[in-house]
N, C-alpha and C. Protein backbone atom coordinates (compact mmCIF):
# COMPACT_ATOMS: atom_id res chain seq x y z
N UNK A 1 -27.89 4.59 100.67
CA UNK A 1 -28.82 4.34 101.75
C UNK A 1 -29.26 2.87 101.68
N UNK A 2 -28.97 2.18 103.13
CA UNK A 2 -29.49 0.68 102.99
C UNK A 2 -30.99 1.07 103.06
N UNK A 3 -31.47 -0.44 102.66
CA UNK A 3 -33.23 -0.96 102.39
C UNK A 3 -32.94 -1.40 103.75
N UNK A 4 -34.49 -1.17 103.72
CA UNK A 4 -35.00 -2.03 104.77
C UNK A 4 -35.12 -3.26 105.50
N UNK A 5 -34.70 -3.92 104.07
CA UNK A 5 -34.47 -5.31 104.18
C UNK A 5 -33.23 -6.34 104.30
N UNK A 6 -32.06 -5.34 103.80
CA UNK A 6 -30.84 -5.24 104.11
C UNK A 6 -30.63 -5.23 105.64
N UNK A 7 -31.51 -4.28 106.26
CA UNK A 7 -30.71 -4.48 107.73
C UNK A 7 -31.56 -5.65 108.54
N UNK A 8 -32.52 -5.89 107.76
CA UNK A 8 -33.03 -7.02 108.45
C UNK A 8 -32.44 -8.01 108.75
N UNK A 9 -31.92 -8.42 107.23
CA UNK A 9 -30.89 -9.34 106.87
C UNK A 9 -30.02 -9.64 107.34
N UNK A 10 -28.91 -8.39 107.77
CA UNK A 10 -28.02 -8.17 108.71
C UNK A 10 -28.06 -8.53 110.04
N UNK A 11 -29.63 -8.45 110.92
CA UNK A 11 -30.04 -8.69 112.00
C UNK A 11 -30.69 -9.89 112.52
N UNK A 12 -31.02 -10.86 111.21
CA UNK A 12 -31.42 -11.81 110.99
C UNK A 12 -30.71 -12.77 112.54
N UNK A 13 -29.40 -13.02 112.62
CA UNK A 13 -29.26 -13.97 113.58
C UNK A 13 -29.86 -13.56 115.08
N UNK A 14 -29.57 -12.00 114.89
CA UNK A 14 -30.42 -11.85 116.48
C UNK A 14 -32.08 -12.13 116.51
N UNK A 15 -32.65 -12.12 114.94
CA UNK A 15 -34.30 -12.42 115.52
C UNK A 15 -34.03 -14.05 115.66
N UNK A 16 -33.42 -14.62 114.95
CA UNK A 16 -33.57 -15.80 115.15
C UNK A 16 -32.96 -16.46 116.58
N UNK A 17 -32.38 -15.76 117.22
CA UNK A 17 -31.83 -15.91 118.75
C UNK A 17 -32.44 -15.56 119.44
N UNK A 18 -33.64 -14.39 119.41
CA UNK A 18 -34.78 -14.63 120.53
C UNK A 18 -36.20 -14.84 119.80
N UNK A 19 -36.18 -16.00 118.50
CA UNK A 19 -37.45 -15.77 118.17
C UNK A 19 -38.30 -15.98 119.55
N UNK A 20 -38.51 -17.28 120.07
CA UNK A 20 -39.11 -17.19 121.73
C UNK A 20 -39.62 -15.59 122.10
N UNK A 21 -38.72 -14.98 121.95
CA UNK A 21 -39.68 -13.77 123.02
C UNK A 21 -40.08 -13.15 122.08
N UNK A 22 -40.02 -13.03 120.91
CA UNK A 22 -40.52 -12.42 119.58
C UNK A 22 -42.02 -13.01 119.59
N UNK A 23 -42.20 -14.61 119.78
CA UNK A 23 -43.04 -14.80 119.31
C UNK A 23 -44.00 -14.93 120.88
N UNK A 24 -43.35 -14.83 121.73
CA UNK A 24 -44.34 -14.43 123.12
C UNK A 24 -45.30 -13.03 123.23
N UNK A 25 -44.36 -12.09 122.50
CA UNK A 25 -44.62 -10.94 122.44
C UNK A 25 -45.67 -10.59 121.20
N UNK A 26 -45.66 -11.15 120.52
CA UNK A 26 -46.76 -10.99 119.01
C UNK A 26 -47.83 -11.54 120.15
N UNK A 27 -47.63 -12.99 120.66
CA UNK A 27 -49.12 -13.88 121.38
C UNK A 27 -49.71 -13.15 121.83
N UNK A 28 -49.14 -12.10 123.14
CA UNK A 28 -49.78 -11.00 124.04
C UNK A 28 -50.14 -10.52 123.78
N UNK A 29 -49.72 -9.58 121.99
CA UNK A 29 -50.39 -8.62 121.56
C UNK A 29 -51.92 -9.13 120.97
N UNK A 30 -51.76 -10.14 120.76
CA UNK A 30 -52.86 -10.45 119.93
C UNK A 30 -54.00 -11.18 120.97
N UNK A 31 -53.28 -11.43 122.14
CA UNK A 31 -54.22 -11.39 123.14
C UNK A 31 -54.88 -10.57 123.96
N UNK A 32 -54.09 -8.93 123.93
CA UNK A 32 -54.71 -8.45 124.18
C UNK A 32 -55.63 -7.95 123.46
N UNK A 33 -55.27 -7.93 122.29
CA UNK A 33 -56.30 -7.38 121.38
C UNK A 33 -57.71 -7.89 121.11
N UNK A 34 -57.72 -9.36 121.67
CA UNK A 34 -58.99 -9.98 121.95
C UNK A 34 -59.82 -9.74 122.97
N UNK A 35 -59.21 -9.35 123.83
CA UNK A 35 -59.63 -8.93 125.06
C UNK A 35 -60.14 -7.33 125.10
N UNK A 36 -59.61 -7.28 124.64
CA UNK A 36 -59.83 -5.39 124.12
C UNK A 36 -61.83 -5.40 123.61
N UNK A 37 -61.81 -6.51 122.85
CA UNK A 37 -63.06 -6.60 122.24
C UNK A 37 -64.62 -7.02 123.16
N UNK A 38 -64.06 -7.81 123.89
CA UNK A 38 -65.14 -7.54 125.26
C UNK A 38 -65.94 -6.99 125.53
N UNK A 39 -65.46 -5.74 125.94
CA UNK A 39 -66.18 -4.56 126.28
C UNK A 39 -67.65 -3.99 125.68
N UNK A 40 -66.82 -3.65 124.66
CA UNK A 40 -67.97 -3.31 123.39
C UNK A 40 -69.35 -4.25 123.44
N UNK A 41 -68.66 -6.03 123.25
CA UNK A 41 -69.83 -6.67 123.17
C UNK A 41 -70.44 -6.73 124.63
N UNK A 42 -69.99 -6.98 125.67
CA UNK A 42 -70.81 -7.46 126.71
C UNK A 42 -71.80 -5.99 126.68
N UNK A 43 -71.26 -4.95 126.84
CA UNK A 43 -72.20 -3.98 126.86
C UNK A 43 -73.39 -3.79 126.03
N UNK A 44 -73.09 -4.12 124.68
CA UNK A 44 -74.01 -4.27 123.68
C UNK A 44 -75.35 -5.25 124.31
N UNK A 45 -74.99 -6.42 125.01
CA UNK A 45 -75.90 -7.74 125.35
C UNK A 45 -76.64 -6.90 126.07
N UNK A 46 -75.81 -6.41 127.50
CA UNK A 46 -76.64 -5.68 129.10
C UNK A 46 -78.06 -4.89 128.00
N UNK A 47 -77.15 -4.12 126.95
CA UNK A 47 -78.00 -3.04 126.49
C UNK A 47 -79.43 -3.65 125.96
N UNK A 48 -79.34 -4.71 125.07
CA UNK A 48 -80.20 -5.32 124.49
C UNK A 48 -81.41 -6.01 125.17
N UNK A 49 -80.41 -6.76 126.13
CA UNK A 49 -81.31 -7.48 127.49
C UNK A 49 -82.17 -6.37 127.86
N UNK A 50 -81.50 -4.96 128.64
CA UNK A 50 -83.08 -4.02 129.23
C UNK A 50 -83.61 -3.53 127.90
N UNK A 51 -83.68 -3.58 127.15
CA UNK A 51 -84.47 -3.01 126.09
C UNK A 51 -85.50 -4.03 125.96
N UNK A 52 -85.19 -5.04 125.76
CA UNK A 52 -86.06 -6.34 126.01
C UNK A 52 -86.76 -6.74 127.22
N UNK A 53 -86.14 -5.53 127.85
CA UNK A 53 -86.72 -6.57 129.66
C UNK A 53 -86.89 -7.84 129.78
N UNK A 54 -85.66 -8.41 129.55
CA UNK A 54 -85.71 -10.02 129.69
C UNK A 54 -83.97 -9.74 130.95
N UNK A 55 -84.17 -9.16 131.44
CA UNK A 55 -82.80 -9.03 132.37
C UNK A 55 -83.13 -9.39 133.80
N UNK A 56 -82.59 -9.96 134.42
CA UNK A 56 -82.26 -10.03 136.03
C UNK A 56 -81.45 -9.64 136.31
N UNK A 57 -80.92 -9.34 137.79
CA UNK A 57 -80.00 -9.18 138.46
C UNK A 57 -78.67 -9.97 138.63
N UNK A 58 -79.16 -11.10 138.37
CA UNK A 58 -78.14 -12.31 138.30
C UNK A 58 -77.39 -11.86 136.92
N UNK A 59 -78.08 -11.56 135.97
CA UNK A 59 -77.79 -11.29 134.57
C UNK A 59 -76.83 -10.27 134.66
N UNK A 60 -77.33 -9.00 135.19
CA UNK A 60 -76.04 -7.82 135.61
C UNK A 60 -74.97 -8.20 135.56
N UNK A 61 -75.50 -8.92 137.28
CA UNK A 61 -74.02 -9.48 137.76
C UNK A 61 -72.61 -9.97 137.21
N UNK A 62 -73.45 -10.99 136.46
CA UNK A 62 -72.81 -11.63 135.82
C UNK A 62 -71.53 -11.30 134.41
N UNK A 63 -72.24 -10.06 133.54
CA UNK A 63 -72.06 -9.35 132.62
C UNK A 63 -70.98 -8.21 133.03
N UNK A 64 -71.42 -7.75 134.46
CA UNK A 64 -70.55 -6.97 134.99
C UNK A 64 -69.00 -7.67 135.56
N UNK A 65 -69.22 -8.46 136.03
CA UNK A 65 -67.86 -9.31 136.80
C UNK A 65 -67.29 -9.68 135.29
N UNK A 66 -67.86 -10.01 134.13
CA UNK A 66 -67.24 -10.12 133.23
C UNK A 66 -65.91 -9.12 132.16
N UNK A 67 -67.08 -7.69 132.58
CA UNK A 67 -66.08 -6.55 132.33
C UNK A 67 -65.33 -5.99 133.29
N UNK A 68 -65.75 -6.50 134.22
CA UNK A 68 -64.21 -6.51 135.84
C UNK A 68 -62.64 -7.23 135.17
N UNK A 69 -63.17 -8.77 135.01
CA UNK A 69 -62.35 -9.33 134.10
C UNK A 69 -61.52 -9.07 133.50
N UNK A 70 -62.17 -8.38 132.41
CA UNK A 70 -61.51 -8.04 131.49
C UNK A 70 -60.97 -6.78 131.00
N UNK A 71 -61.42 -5.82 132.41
CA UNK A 71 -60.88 -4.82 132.31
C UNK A 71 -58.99 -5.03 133.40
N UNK A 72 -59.12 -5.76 134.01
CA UNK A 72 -58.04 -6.50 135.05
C UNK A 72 -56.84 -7.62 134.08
N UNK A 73 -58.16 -7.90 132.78
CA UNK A 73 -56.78 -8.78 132.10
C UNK A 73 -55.71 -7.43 131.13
């Protein structure tokens, strides 16, 4: 039974023939994964702001078009 690393090895010229989309494809992931994180916080702020009653409407707004955003990226 080959290792794991054996067939890597073996496959080696094809990663190195599209590293480009290899490494486009890691970027995205890791962009989305930033984006993923958003959510959580902006909601956390909205939450904090009315607890505080230091919020406006503008403030909503704003917080909200943000998780439009980033629910669209």
């Amino acid at each position: 039974m080959e290792s794991v690393m054996s067939i890597f090895r073996k496959l080696g010229w094809f990663f190195k023939q599209e590293k480009k989309h290899y490494l486009l494809g890691v970027g995205s992931l890791v962009l989305v994964a930033l984006v993923q994180l958003a959510p959580p916080k902006v909601i956390g702020i909205i939450i904090d702001e009315i607890a505080e009653k230091e919020i406006s409407m503008q403030t909503i707004f704003f917080w909200v078009m943000i998780l439009i955003a980033s629910a669209i990226a």
